[in-house]
N, C-alpha and C. Protein backbone atom coordinates (compact mmCIF):
# COMPACT_ATOMS: atom_id res chain seq x y z
N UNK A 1 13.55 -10.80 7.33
CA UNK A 1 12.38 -11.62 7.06
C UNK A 1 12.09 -11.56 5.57
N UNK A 2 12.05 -12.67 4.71
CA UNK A 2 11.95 -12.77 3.32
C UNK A 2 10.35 -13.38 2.99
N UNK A 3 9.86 -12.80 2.25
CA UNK A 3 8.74 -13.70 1.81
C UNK A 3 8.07 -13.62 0.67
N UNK A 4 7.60 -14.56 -0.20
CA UNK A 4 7.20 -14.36 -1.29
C UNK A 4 5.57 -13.85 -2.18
N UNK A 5 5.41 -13.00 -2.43
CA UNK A 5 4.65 -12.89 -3.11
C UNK A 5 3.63 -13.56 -3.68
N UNK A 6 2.45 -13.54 -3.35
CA UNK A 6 1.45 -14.74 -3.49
C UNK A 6 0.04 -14.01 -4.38
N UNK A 7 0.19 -13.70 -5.44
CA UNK A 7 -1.28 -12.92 -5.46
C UNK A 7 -2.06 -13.39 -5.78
N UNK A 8 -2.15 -14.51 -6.08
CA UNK A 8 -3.55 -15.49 -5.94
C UNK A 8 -4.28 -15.76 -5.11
N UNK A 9 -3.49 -15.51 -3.71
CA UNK A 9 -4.69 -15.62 -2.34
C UNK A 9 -3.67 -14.29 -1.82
N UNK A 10 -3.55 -12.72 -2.40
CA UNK A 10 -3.46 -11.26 -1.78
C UNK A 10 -5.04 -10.73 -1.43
N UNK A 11 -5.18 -10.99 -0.20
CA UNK A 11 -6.35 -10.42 0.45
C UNK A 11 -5.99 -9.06 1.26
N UNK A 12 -6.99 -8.03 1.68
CA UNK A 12 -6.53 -6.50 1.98
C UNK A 12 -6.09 -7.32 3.64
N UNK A 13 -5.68 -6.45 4.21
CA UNK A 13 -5.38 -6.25 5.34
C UNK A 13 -5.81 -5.14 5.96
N UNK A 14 -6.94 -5.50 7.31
CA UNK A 14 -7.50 -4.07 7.73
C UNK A 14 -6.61 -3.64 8.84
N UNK A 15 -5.92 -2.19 8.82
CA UNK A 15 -4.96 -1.16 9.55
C UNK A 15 -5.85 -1.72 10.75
N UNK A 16 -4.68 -1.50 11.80
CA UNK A 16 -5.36 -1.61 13.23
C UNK A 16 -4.80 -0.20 13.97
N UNK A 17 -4.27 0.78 13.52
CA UNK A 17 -4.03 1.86 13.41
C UNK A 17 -4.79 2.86 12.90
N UNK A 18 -5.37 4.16 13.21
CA UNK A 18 -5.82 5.06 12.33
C UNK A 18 -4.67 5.56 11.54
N UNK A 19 -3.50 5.85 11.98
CA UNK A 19 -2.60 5.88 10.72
C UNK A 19 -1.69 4.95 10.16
N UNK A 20 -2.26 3.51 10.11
CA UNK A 20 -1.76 2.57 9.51
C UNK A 20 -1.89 2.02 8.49
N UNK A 21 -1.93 2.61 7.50
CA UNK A 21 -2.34 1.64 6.05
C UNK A 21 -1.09 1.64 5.25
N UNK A 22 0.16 2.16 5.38
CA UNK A 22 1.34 2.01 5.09
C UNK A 22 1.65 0.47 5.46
N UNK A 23 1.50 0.46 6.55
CA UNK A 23 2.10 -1.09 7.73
C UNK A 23 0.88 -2.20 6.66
N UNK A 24 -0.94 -1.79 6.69
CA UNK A 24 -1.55 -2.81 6.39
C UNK A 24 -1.17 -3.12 4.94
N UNK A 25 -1.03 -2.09 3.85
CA UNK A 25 -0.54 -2.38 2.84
C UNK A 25 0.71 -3.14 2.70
N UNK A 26 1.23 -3.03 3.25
CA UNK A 26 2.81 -3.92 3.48
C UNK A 26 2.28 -5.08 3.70
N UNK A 27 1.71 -5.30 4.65
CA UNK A 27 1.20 -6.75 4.79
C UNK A 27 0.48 -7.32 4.16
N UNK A 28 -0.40 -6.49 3.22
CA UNK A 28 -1.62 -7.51 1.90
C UNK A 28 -0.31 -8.12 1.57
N UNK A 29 0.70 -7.07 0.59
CA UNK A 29 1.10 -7.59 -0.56
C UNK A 29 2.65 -8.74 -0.11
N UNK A 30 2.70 -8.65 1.11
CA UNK A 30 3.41 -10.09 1.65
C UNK A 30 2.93 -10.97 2.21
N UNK A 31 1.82 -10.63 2.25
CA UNK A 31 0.62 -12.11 2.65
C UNK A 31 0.95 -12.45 3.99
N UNK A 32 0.88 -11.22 5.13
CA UNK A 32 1.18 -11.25 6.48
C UNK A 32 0.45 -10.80 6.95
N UNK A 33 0.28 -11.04 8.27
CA UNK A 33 -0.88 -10.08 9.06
C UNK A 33 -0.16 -9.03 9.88
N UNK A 34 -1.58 -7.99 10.03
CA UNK A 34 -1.03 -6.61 10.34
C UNK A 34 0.23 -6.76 11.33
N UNK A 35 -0.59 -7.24 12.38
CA UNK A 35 0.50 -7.80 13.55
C UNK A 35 1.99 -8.21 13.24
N UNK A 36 2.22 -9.04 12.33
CA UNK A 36 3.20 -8.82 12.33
C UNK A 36 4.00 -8.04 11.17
N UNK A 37 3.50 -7.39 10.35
CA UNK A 37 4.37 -6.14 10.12
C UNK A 37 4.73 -5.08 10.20
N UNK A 38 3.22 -4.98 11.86
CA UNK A 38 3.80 -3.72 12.44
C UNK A 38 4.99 -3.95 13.52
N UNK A 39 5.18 -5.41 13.68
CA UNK A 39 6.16 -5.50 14.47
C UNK A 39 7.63 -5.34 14.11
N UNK A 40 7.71 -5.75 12.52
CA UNK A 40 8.74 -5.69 12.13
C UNK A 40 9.20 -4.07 11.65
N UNK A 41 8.33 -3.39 11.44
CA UNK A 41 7.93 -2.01 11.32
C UNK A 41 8.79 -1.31 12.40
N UNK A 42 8.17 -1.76 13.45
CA UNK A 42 8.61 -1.41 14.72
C UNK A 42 10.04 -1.38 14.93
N UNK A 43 10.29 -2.58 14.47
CA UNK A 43 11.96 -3.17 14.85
C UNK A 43 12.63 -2.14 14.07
N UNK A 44 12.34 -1.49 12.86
CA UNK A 44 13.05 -1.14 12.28
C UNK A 44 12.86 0.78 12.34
N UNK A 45 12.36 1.12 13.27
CA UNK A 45 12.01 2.23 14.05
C UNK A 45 11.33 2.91 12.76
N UNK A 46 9.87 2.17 12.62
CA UNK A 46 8.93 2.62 11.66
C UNK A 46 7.70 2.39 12.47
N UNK A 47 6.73 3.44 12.64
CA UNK A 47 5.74 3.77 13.23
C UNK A 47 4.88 4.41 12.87
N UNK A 48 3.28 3.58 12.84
CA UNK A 48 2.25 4.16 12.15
C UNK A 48 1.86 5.95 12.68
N UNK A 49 2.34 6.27 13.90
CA UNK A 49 2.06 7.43 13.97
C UNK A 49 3.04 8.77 13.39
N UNK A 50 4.03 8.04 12.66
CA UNK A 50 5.14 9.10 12.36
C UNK A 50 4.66 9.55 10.78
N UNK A 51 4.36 10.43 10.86
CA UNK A 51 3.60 11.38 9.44
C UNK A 51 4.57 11.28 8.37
N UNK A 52 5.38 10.58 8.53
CA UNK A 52 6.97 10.12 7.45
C UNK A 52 6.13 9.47 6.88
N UNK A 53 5.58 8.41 7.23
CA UNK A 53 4.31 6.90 6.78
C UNK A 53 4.07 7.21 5.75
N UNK A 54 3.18 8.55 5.72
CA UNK A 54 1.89 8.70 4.91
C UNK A 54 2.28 9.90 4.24
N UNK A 55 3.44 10.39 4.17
CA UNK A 55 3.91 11.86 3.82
C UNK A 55 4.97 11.25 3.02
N UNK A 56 5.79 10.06 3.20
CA UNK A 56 7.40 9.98 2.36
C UNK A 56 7.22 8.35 1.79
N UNK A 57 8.09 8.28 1.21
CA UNK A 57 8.09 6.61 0.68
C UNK A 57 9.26 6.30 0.77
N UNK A 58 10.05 6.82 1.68
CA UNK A 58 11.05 6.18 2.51
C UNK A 58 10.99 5.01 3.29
N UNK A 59 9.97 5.29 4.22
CA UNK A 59 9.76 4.13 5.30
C UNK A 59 8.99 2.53 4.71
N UNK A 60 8.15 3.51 3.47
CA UNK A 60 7.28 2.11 3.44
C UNK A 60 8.15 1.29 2.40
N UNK A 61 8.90 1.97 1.37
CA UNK A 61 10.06 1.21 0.89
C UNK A 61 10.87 0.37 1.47
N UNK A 62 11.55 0.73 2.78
CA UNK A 62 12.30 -0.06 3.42
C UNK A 62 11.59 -1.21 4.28
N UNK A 63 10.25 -1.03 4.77
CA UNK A 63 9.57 -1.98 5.16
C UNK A 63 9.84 -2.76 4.07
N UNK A 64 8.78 -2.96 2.59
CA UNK A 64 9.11 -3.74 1.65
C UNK A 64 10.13 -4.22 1.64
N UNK A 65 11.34 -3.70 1.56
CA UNK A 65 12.74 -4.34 1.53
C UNK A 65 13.05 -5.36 1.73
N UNK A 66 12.94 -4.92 3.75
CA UNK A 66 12.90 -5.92 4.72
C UNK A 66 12.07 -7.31 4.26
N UNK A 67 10.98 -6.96 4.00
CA UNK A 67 10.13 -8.10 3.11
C UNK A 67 10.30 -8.74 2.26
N UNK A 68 11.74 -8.20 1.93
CA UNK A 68 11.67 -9.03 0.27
C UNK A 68 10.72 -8.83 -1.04
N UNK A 69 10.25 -7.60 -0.88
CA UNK A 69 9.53 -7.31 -1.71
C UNK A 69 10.45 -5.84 -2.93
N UNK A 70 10.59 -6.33 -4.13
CA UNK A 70 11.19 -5.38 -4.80
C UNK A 70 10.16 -4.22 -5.26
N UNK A 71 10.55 -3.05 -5.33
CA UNK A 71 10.25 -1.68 -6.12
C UNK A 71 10.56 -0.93 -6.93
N UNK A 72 9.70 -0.69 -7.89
CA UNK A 72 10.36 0.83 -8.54
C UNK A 72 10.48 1.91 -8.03
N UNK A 73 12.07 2.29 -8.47
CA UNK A 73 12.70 3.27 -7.76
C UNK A 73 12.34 4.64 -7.88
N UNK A 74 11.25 4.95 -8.54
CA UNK A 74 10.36 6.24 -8.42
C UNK A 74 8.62 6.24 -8.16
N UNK A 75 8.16 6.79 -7.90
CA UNK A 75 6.74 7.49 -7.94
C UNK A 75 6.45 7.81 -9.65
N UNK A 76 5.71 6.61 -10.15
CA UNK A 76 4.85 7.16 -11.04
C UNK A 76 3.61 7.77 -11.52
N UNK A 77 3.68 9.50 -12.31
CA UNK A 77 2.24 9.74 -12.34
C UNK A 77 1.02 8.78 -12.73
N UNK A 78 -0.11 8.46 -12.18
CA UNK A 78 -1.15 7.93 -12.56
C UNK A 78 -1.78 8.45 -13.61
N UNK A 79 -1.86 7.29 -14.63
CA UNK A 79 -2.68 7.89 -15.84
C UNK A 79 -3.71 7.66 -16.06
N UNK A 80 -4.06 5.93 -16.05
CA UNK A 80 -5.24 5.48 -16.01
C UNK A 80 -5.14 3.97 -15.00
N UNK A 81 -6.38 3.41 -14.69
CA UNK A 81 -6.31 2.10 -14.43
C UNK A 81 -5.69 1.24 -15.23
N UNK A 82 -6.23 1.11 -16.81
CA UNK A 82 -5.41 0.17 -17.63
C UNK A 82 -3.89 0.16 -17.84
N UNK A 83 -3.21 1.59 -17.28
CA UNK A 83 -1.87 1.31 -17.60
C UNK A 83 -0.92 1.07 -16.33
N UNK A 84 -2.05 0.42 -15.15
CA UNK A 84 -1.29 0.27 -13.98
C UNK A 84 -0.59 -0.79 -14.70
N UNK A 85 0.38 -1.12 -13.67
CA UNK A 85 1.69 -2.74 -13.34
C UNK A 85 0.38 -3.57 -13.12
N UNK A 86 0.69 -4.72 -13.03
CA UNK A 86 -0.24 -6.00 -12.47
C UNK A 86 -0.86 -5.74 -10.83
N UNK A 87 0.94 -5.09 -9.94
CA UNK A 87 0.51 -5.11 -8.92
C UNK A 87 1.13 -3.53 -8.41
N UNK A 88 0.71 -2.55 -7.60
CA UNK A 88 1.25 -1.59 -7.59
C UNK A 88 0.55 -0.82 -6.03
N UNK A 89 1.25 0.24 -5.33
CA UNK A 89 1.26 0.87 -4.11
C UNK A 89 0.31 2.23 -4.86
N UNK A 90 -0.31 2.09 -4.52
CA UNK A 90 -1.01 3.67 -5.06
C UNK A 90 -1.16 4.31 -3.90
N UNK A 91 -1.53 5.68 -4.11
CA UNK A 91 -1.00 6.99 -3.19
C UNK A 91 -3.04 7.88 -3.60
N UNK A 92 -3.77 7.53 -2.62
CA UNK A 92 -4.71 8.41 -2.98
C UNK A 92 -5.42 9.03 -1.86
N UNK A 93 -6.45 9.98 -1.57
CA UNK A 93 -6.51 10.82 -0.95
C UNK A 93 -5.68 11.65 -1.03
N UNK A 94 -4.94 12.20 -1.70
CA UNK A 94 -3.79 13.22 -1.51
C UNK A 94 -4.30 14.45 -1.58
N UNK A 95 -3.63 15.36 -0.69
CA UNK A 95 -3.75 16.45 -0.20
C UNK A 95 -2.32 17.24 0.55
N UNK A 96 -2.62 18.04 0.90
CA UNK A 96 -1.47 19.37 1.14
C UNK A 96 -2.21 19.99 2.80
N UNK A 97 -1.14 19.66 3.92
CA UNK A 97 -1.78 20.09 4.66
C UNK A 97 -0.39 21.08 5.22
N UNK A 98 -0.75 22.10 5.67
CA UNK A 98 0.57 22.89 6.50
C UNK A 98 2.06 22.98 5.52
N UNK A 99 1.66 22.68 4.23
CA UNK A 99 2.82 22.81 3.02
C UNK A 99 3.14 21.53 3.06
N UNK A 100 3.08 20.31 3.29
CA UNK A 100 3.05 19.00 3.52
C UNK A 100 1.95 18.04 2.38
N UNK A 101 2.49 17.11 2.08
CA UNK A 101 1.53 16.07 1.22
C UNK A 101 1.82 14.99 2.09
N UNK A 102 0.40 14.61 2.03
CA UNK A 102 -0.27 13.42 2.30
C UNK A 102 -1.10 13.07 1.59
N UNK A 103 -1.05 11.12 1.94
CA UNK A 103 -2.26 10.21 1.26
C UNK A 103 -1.98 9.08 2.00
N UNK A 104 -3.22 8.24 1.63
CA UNK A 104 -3.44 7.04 1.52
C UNK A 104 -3.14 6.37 1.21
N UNK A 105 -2.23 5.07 1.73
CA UNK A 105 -1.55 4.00 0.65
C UNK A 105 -2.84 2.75 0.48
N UNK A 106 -3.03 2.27 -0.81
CA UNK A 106 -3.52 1.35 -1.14
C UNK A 106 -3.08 0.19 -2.38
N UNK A 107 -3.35 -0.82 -2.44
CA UNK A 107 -2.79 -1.87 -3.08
C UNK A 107 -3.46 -2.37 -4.45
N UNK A 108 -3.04 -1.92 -5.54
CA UNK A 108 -3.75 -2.14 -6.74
C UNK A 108 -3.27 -3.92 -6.88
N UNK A 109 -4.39 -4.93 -7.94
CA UNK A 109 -3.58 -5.68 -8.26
C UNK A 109 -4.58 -6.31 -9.25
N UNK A 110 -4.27 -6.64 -10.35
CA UNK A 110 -4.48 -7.05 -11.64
C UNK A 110 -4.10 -9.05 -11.86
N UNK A 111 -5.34 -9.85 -11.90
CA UNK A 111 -4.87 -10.91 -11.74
C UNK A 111 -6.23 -11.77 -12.75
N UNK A 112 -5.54 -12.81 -13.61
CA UNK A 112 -6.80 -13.11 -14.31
C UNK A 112 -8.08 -12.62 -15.07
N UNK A 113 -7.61 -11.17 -15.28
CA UNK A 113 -8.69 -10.05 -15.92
C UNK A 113 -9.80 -9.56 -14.43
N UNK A 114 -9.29 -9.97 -13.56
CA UNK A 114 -9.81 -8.99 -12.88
C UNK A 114 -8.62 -8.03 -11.99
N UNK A 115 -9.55 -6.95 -11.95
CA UNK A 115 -8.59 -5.81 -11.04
C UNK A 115 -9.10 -5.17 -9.56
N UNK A 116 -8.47 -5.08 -8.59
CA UNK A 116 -9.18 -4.64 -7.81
C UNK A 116 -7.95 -3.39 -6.84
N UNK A 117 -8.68 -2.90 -5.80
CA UNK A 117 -7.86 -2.49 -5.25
C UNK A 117 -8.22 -2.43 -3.70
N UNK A 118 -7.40 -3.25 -2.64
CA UNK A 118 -7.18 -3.74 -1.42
C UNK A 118 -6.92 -2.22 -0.60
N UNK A 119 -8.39 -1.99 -0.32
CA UNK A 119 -8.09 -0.58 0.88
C UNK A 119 -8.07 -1.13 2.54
N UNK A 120 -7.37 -0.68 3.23
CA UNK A 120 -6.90 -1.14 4.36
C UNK A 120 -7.92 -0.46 5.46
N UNK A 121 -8.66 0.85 5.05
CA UNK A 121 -9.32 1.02 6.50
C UNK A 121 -10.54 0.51 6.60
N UNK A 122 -10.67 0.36 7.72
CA UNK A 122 -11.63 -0.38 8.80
C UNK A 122 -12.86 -0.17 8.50
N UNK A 123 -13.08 0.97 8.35
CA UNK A 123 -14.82 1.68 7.91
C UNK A 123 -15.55 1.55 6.58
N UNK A 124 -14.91 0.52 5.89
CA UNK A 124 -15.52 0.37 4.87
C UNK A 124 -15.87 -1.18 4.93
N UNK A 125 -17.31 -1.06 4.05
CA UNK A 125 -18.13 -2.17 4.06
C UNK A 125 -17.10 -3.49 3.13
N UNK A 126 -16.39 -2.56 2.26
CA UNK A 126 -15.62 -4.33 1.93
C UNK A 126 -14.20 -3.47 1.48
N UNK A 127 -13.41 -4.32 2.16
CA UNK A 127 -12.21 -3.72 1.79
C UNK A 127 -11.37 -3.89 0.52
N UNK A 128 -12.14 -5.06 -0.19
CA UNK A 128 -11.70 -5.32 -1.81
C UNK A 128 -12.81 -4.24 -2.34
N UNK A 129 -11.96 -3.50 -3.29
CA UNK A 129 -12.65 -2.37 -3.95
C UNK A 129 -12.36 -2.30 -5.93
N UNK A 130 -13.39 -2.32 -6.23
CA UNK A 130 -13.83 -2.61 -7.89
C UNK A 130 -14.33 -0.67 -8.10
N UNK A 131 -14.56 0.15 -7.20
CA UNK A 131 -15.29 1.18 -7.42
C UNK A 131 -14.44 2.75 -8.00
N UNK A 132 -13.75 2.09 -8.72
CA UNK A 132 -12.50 3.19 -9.44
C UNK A 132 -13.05 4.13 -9.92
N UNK A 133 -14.12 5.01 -9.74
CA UNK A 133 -14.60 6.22 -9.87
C UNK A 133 -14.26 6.72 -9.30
N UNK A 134 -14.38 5.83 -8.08
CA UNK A 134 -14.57 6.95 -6.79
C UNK A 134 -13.30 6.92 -6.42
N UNK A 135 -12.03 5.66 -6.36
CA UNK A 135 -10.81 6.33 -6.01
C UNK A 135 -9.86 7.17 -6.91
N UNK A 136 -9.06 8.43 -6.66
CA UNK A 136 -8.53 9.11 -7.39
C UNK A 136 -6.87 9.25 -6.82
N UNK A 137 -6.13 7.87 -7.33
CA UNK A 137 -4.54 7.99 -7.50
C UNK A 137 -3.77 9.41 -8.08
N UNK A 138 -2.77 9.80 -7.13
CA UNK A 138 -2.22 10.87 -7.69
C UNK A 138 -0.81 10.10 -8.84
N UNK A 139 -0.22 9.20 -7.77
CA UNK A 139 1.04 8.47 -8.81
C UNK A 139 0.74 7.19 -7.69
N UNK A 140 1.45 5.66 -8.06
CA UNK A 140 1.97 4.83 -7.83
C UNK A 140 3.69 4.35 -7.57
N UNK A 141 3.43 3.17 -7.15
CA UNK A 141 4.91 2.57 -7.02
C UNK A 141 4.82 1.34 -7.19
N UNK A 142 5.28 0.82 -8.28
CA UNK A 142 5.46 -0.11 -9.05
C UNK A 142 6.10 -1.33 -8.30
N UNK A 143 4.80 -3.09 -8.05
CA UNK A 143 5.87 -3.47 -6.67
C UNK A 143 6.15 -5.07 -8.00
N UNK A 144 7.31 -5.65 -7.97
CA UNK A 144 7.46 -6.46 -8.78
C UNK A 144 6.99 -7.88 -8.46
N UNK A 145 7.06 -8.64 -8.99
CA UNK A 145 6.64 -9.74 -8.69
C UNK A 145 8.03 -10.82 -8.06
């Protein structure tokens, strides 16, 4: 499944998963709905409950793939907002549980002088987010255009 990149109308995608924001992030930034990239997710024996998701950037890389969506081939440390990419996978909430890291995937994207960042869960009053105080990126992944 190929598809192109649209960030002029990249709206968040809310997880229909509690551990899905790998899958919903996949789907902002291919301009799909959850539904179907957890299906294709699926096909490709990727599952919001497998702690790989939210622990490795294995799976959500190869989702992208599948998508047609290109990446940089590492995890970059976060320095500031201004020196994100235009559009980028950020990694926040991170934490260490049982010798294990985890986070949050969310969708930075820089368009026309504005910046925002597309959080995928459900419990928040707006899922386009301007409030970069309060989120704290450990590194990113750089998604190309």
């Amino acid at each position: 499944m190929m598809v192109t990149r649209k960030t002029k109308t990249m709206k968040p995608v809310i997880q229909q998963e509690a551990t899905g924001c790998a899958i919903a992030s996949a789907a902002a930034i291919a301009g799909i709905s959850y539904a179907k990239a957890k299906k294709l997710a699926n096909s490709l024996g990727i599952f919001a409950t497998d702690s790989a998701l939210w622990s490795e950037t294995n799976y959500i890389r190869k989702l992208l793939k599948v998508l047609g969506i290109k990446t940089h081939s590492k995890e970059i440390p976060f320095k500031s907002w201004q020196t994100l990419p235009d559009c980028a996978l950020l990694s926040i909430k991170w934490h260490v549980e049982r010798g294990k890291a985890y986070w949050h995937w969310v969708v930075f994207i820089r368009e026309d002088n504005d910046e925002v960042v597309l959080d995928s869960k459900k419990a928040l009053v707006s899922n386009t987010r301007s409030d970069f105080g309060r989120i704290k990126p450990k590194w990113y992944i750089t998604i190309y255009p």
